[in-house]
C-alpha atoms as a PDB file:
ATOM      1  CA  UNK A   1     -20.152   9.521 -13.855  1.00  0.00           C
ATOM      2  CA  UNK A   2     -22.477   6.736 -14.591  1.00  0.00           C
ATOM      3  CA  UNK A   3     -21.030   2.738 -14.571  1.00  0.00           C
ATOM      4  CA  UNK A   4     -21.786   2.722 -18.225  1.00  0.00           C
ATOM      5  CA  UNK A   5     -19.921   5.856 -19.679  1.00  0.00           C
ATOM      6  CA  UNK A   6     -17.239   8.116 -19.043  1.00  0.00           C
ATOM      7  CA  UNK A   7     -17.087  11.387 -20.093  1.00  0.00           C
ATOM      8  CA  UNK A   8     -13.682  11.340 -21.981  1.00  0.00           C
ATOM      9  CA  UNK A   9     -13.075  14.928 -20.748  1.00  0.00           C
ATOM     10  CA  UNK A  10     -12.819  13.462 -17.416  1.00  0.00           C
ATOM     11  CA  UNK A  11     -10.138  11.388 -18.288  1.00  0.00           C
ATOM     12  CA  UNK A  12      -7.904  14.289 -19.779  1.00  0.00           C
ATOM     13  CA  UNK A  13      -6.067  16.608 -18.199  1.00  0.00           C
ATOM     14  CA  UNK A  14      -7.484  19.656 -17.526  1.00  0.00           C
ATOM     15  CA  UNK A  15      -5.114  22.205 -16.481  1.00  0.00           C
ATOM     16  CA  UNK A  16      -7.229  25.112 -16.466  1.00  0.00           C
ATOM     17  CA  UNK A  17      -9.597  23.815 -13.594  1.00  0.00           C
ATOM     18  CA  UNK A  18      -6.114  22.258 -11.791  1.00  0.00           C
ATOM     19  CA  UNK A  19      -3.894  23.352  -9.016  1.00  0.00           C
ATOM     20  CA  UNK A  20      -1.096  22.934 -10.997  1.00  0.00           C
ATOM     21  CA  UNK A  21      -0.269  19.745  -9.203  1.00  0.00           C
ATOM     22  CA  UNK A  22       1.682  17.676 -11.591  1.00  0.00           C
ATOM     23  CA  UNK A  23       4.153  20.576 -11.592  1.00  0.00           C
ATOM     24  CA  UNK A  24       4.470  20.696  -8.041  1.00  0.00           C
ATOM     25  CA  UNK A  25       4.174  17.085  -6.719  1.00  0.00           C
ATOM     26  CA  UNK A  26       6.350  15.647  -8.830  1.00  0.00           C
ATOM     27  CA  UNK A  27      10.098  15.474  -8.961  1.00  0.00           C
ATOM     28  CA  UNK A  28      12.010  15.435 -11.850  1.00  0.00           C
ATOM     29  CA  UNK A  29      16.255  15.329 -12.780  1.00  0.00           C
ATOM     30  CA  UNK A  30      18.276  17.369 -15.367  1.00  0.00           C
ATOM     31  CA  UNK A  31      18.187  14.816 -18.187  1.00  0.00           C
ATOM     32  CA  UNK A  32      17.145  14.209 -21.990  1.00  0.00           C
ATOM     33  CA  UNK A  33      13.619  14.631 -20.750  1.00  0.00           C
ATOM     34  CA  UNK A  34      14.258  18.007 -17.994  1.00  0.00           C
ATOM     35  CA  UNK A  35      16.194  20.784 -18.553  1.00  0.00           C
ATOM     36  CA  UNK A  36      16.968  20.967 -14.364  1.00  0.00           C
ATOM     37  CA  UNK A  37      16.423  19.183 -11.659  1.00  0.00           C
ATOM     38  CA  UNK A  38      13.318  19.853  -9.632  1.00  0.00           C
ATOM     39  CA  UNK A  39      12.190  17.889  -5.766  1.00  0.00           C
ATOM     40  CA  UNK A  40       9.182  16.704  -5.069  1.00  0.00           C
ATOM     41  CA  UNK A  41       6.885  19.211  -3.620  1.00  0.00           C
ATOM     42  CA  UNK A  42       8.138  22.119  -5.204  1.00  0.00           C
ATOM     43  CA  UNK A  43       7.066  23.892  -7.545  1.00  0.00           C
ATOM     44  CA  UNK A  44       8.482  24.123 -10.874  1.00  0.00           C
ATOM     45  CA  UNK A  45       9.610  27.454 -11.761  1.00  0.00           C
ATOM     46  CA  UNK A  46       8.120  27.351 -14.996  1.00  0.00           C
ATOM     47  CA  UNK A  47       4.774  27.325 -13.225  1.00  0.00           C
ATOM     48  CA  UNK A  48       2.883  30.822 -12.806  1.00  0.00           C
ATOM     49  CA  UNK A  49       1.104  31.881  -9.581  1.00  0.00           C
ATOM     50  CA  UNK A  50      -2.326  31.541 -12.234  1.00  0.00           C
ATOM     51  CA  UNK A  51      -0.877  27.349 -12.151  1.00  0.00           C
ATOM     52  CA  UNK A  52      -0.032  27.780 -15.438  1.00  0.00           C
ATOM     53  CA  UNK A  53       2.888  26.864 -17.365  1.00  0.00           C
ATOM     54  CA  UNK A  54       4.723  29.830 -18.582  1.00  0.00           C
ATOM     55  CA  UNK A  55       6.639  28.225 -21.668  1.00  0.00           C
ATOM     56  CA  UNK A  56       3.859  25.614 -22.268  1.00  0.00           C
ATOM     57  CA  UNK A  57       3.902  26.173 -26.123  1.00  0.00           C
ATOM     58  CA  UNK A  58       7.614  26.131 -25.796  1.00  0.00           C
ATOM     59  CA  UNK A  59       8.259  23.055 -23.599  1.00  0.00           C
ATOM     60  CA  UNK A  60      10.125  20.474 -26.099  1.00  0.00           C
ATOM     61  CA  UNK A  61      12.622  23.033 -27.670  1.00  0.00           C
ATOM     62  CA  UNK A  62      13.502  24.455 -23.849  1.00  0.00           C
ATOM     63  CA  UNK A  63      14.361  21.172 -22.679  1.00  0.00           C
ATOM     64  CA  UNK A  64      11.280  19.889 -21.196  1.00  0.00           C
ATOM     65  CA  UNK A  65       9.962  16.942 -23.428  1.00  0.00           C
ATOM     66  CA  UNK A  66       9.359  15.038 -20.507  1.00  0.00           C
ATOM     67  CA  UNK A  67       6.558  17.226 -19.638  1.00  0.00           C
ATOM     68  CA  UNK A  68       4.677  17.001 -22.972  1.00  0.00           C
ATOM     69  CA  UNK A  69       4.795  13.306 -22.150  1.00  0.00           C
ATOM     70  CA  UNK A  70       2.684  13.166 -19.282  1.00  0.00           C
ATOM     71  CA  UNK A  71      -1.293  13.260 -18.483  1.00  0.00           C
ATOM     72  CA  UNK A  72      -2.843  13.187 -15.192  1.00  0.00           C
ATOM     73  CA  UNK A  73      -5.851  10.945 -16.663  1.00  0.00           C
ATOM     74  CA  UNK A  74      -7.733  13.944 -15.313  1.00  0.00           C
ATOM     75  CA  UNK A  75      -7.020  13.756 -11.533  1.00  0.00           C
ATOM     76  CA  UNK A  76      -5.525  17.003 -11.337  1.00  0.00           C
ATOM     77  CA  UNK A  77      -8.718  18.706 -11.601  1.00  0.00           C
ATOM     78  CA  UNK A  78     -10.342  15.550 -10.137  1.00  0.00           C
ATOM     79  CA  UNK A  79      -8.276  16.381  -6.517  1.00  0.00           C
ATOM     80  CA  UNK A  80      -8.136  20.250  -7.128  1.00  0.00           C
ATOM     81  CA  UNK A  81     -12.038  20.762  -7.846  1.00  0.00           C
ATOM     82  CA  UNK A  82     -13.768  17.650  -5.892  1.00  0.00           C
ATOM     83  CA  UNK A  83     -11.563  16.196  -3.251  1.00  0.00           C
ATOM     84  CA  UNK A  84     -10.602  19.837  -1.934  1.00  0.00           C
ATOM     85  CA  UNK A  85     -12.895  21.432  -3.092  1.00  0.00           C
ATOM     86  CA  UNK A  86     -11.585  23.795  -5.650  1.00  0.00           C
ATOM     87  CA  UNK A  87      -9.831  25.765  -2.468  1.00  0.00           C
ATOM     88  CA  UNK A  88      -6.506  27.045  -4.488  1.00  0.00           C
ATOM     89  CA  UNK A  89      -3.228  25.395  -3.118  1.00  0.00           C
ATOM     90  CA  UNK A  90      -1.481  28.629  -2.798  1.00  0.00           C
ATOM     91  CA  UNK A  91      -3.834  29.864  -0.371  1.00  0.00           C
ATOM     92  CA  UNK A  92      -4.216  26.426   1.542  1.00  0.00           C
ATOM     93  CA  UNK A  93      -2.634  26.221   4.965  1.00  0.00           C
ATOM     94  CA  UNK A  94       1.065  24.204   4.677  1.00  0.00           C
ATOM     95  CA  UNK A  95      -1.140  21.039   5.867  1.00  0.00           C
ATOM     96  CA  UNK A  96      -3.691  21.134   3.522  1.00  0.00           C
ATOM     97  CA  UNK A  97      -1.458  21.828   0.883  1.00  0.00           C
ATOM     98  CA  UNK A  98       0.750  18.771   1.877  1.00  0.00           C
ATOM     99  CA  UNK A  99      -2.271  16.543   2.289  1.00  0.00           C
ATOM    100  CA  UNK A 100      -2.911  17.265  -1.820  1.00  0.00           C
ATOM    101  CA  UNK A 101       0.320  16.570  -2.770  1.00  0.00           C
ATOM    102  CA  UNK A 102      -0.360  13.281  -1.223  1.00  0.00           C
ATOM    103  CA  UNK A 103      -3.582  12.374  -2.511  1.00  0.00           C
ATOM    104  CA  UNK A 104      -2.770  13.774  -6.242  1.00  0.00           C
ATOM    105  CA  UNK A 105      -0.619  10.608  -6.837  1.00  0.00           C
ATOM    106  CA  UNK A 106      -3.308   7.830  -6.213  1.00  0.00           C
ATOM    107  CA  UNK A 107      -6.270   9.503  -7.283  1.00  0.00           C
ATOM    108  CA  UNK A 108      -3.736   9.861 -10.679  1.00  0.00           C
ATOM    109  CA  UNK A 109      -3.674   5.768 -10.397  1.00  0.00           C
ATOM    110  CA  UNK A 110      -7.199   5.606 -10.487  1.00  0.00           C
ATOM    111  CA  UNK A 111      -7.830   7.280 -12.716  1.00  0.00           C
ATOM    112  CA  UNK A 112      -5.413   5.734 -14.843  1.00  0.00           C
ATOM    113  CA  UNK A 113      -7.243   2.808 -14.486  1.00  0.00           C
ATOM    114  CA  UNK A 114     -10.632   4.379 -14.890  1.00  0.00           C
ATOM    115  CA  UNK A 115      -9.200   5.421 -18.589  1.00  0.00           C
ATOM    116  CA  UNK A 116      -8.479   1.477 -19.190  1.00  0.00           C
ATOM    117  CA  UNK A 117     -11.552   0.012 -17.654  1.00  0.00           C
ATOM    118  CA  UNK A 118     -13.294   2.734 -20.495  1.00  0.00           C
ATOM    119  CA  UNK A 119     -11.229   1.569 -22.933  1.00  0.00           C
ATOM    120  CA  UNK A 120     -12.300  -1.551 -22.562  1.00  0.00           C
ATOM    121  CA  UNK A 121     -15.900  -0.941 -22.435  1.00  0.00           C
ATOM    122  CA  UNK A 122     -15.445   0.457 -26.055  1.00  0.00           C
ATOM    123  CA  UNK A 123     -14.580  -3.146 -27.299  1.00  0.00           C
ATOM    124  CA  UNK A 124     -16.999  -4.801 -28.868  1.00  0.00           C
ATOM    125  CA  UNK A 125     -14.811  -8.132 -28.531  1.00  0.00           C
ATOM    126  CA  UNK A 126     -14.641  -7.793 -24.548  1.00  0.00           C
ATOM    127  CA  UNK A 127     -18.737  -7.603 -24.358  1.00  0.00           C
ATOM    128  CA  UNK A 128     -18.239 -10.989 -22.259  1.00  0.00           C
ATOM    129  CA  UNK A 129     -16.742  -9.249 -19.116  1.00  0.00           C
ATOM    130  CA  UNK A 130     -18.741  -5.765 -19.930  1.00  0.00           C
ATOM    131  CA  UNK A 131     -20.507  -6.156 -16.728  1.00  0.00           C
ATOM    132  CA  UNK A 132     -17.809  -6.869 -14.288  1.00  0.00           C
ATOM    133  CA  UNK A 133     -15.593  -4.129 -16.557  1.00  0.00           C
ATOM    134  CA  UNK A 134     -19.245  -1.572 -15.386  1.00  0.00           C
ATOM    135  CA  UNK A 135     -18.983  -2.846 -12.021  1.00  0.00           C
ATOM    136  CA  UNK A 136     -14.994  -2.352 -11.428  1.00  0.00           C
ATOM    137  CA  UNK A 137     -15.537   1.043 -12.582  1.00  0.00           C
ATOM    138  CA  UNK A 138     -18.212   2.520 -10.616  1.00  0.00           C
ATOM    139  CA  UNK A 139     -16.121   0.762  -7.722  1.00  0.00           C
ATOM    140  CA  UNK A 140     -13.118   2.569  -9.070  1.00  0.00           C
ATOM    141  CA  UNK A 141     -14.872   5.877  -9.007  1.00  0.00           C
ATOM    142  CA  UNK A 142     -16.447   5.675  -5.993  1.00  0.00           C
ATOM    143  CA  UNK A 143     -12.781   5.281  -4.424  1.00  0.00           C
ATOM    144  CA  UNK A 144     -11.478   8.117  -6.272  1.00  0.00           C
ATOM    145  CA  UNK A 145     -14.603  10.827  -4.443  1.00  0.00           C
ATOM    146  CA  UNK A 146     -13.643   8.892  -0.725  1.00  0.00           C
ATOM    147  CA  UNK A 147     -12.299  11.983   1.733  1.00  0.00           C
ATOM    148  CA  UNK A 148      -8.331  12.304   1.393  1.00  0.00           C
ATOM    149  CA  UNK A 149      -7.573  10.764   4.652  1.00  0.00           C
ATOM    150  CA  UNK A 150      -9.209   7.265   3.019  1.00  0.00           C
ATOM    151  CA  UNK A 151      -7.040   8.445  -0.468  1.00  0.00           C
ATOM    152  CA  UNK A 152      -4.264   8.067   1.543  1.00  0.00           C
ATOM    153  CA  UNK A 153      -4.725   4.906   3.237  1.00  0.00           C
ATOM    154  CA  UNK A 154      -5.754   3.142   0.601  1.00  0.00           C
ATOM    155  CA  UNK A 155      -4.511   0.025  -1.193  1.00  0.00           C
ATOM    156  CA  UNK A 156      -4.353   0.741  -4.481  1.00  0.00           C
ATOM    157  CA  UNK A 157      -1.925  -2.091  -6.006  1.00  0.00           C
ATOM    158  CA  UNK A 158      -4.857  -4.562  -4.514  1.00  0.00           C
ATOM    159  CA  UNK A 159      -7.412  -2.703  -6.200  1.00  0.00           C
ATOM    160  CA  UNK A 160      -4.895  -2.271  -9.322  1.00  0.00           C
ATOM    161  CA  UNK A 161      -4.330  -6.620  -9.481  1.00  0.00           C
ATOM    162  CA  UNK A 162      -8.287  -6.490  -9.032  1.00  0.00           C
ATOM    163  CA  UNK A 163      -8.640  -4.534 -11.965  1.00  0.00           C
ATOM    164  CA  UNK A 164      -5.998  -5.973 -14.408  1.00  0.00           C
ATOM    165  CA  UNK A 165      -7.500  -9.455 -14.093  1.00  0.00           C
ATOM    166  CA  UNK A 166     -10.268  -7.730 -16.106  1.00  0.00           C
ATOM    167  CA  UNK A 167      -7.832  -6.046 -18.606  1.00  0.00           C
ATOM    168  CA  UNK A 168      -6.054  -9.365 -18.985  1.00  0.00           C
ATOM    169  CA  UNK A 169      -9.115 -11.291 -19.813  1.00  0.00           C
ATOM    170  CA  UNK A 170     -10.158  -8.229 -21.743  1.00  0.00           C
ATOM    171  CA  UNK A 171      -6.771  -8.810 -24.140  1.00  0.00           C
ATOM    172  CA  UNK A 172      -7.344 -12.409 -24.438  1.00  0.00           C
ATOM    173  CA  UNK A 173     -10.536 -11.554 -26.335  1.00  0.00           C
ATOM    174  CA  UNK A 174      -9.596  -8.862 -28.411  1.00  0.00           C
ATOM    175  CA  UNK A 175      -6.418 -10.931 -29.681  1.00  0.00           C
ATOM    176  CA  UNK A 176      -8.224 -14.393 -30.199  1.00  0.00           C
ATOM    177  CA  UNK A 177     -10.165 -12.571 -33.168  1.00  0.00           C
ATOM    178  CA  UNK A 178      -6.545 -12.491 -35.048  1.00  0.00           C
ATOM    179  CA  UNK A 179      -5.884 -14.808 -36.888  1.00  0.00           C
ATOM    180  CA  UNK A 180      -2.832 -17.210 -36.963  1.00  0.00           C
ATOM    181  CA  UNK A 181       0.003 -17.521 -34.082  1.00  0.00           C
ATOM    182  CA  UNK A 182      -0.211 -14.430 -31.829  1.00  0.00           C
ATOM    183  CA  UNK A 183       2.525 -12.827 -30.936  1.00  0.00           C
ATOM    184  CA  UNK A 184       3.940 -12.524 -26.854  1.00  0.00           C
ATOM    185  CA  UNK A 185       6.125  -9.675 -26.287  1.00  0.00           C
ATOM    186  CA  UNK A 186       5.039  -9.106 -22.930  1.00  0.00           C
ATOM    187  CA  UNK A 187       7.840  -7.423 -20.934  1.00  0.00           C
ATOM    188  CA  UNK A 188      10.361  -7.629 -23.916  1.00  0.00           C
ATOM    189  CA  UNK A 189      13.400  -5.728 -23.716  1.00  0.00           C
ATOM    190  CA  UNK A 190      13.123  -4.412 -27.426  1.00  0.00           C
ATOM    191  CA  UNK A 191      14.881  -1.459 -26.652  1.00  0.00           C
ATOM    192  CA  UNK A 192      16.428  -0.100 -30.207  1.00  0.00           C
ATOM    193  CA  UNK A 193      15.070  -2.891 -32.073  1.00  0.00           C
ATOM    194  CA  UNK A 194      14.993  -3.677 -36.253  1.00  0.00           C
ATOM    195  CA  UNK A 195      11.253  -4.288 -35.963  1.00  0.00           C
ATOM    196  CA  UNK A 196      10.571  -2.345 -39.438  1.00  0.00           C
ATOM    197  CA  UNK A 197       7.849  -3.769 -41.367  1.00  0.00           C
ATOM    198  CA  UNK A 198       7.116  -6.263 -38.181  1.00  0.00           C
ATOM    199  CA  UNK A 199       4.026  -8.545 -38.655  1.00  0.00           C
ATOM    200  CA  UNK A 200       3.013  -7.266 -34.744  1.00  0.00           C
ATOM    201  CA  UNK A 201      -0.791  -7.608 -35.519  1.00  0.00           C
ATOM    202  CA  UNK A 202      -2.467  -8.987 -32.618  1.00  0.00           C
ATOM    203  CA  UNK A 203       0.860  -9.026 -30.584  1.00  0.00           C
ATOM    204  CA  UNK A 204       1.423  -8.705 -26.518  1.00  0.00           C
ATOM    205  CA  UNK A 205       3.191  -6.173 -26.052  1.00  0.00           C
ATOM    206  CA  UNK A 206       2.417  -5.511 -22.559  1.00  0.00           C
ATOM    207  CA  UNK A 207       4.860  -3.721 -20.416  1.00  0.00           C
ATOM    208  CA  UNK A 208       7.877  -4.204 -23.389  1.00  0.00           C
ATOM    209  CA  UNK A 209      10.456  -2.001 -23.436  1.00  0.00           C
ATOM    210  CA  UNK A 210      10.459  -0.338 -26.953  1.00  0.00           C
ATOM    211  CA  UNK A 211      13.097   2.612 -26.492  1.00  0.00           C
ATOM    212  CA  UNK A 212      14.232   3.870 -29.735  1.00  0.00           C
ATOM    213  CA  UNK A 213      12.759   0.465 -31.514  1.00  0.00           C
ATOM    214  CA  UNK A 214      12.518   1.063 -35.378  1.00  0.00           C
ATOM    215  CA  UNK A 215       8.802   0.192 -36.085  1.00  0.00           C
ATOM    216  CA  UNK A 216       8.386   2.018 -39.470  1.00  0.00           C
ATOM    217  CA  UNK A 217       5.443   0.396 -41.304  1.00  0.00           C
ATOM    218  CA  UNK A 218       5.080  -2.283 -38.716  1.00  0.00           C
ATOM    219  CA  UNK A 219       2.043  -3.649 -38.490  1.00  0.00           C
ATOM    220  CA  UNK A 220       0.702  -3.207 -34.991  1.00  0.00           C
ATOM    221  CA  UNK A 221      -3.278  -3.452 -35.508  1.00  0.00           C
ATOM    222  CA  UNK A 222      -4.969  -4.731 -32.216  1.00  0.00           C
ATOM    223  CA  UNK A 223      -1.675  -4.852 -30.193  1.00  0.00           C
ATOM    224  CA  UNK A 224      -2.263  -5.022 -26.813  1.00  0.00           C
ATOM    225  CA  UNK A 225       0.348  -1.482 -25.485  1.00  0.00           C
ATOM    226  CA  UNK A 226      -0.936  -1.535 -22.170  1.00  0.00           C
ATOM    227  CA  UNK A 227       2.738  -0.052 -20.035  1.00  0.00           C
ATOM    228  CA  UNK A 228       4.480  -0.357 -23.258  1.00  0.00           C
ATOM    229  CA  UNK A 229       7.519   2.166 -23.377  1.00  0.00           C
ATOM    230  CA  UNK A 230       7.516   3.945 -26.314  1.00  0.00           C
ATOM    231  CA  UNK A 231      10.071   6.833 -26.278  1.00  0.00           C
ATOM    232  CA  UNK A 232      11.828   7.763 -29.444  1.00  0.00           C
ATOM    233  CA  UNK A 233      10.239   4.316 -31.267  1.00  0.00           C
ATOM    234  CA  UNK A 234       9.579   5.155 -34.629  1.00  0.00           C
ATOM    235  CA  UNK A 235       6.266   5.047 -35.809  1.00  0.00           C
ATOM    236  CA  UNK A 236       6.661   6.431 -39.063  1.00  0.00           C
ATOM    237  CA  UNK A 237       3.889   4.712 -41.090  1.00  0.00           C
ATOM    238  CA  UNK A 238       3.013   1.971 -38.707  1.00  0.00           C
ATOM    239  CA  UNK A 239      -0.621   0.633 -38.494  1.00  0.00           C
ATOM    240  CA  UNK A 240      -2.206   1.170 -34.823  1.00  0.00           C
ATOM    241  CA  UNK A 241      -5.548   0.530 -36.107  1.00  0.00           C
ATOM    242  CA  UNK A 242      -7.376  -0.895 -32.996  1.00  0.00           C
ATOM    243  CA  UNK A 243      -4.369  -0.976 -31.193  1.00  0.00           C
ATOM    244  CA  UNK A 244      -5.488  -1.091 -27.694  1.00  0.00           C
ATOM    245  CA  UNK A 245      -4.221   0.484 -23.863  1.00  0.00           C
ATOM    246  CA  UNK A 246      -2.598   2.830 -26.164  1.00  0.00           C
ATOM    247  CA  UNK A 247      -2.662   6.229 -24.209  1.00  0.00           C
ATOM    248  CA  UNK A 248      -1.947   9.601 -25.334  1.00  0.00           C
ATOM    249  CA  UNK A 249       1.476   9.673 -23.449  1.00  0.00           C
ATOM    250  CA  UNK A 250       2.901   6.964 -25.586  1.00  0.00           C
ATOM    251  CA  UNK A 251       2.280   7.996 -28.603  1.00  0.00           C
ATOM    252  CA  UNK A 252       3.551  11.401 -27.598  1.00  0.00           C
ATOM    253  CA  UNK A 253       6.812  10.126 -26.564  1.00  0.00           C
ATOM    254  CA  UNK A 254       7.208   8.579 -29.877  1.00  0.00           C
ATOM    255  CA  UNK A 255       8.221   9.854 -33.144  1.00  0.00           C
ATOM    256  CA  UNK A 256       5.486   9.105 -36.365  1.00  0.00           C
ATOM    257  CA  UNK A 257       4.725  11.062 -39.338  1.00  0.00           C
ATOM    258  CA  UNK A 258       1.660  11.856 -41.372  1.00  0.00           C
ATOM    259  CA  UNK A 259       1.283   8.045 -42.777  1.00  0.00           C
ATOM    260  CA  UNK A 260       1.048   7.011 -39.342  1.00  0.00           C
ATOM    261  CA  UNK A 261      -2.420   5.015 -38.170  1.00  0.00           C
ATOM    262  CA  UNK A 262      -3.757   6.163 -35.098  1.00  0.00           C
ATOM    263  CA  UNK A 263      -6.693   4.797 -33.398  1.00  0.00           C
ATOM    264  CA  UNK A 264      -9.706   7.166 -33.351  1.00  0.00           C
ATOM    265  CA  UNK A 265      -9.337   7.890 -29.532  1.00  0.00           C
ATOM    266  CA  UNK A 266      -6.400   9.491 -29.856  1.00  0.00           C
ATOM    267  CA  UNK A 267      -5.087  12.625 -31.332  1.00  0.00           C
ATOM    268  CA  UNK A 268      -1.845  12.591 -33.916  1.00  0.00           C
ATOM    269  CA  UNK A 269       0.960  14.312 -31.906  1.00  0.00           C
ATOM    270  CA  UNK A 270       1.524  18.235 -33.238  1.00  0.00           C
ATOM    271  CA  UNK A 271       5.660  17.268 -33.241  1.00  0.00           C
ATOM    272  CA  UNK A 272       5.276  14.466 -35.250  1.00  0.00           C
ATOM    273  CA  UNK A 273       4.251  16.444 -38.605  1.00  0.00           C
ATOM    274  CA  UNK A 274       5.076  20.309 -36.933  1.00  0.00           C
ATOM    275  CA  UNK A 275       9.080  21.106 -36.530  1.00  0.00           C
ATOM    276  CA  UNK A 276      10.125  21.988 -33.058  1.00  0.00           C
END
């Protein structure tokens, strides 16, 4: 990976090339999203001695939306092929195999932030911090290949408050090309809101809570998303056109239909026009 570009496929999940770590590190509880409960550390029983889910194609209508709402940012194969190795967890002595379940989660942060620090780098409008975004990647990437007794050990909110400094300033810019009063909705509790038809272009919606929100034919071009929880919002026709921090997981745990805007980044969830 050069300080420049990312390969997007890096920043996807790649289950194929993974230990199946997501369905073994993390815990889960019977719930809306999961159909049992399931500890950290072991594995889900879903999950085939191959690492493969065995009802992947079936995993909202047997209970397990939860799961179709999640990406790795690519650090499953990231910790599975590099940091170990490619040495299959199955086979790995109980150490080793407890030592990956502890690195998985902050390489995962990383490379959660490597996806944003990308994302940036695509916007014309941020070219005023490009190099510093270049230079907080490559450092971000060279933390992600350091030897899993350094993964451990290391700080990653201090990195994380390094990086979002960036992807603040980053916002800033982006917005200040919309015109008239921009909206802040950063950290709003909006959960179940009437925003239908909301004038959200340009808006902060950093970190808001948007549970169930009706945002039918809002207007959310150039929106700032970045931590914004979208679970059961309606999108149904909404504009996201430049909408930016939007991952993949969000708009998967939201509802849209075939008039919905997407930016080009990002694929149009299968459920949203596709019956369960």
């Amino acid at each position: 990976m050069h300080d420049e570009t990312v390969d997007p496929a890096a920043l996807r999940g790649d289950c194929a090339n993974c230990f199946g770590l997501c369905c073994v590190v993390l815990p889960f509880a019977r719930s809306a999203d999961f159909a049992i409960d399931k500890p950290a550390g072991t594995p889900c029983p879903n999950l085939g001695e191959d690492h493969r889910c065995g009802i992947h194609a079936r995993l909202r209508r047997t209970g397990f939306t939860g799961c179709t709402v999640y990406d790795c940012f690519g650090a499953g194969q990231k910790v599975s092929q590099v940091t170990f190795g490619g040495r299959d967890r199955n086979a790995a002595p109980p150490a080793e195999a407890r030592r990956m379940s502890e690195v998985f989660p902050v390489v995962r942060q990383l490379h959660e932030l490597l996806w944003y620090l990308a994302e940036s780098l695509r916007l014309p409008a941020a070219r005023p911090v490009h190099a510093d975004l270049r230079r907080a990647l490559a450092k971000t990437e060279e933390l992600t290949l350091l030897p899993p007794g350094e993964l451990v050990a290391l700080d990653v909110p201090a990195h994380r408050q390094d990086v979002n400094v960036l992807l603040l300033r980053t916002s800033e810019l982006v917005r200040a090309g919309v015109g008239g009063r921009r909206k802040e909705r950063r950290g709003a509790d909006l959960m179940g809101a009437r925003l239908r038809g909301a004038d959200l272009h340009g808006a902060n919606l950093r970190g808001a809570c948007l549970i169930a929100a009706d945002l039918a034919g809002a207007d959310l071009r150039r929106a700032d998303m970045i931590g914004a929880d979208l679970r059961d919002a309606d999108l149904t026709d909404a504009d996201l056109t430049g909408a930016f921090f939007l991952t993949q997981p969000q708009l998967n745990a939201a509802r849209g239909s075939a008039g919905t805007r997407v930016p080009t980044s990002l694929a149009r969830p299968v459920h949203w026009t596709t019956p369960l």
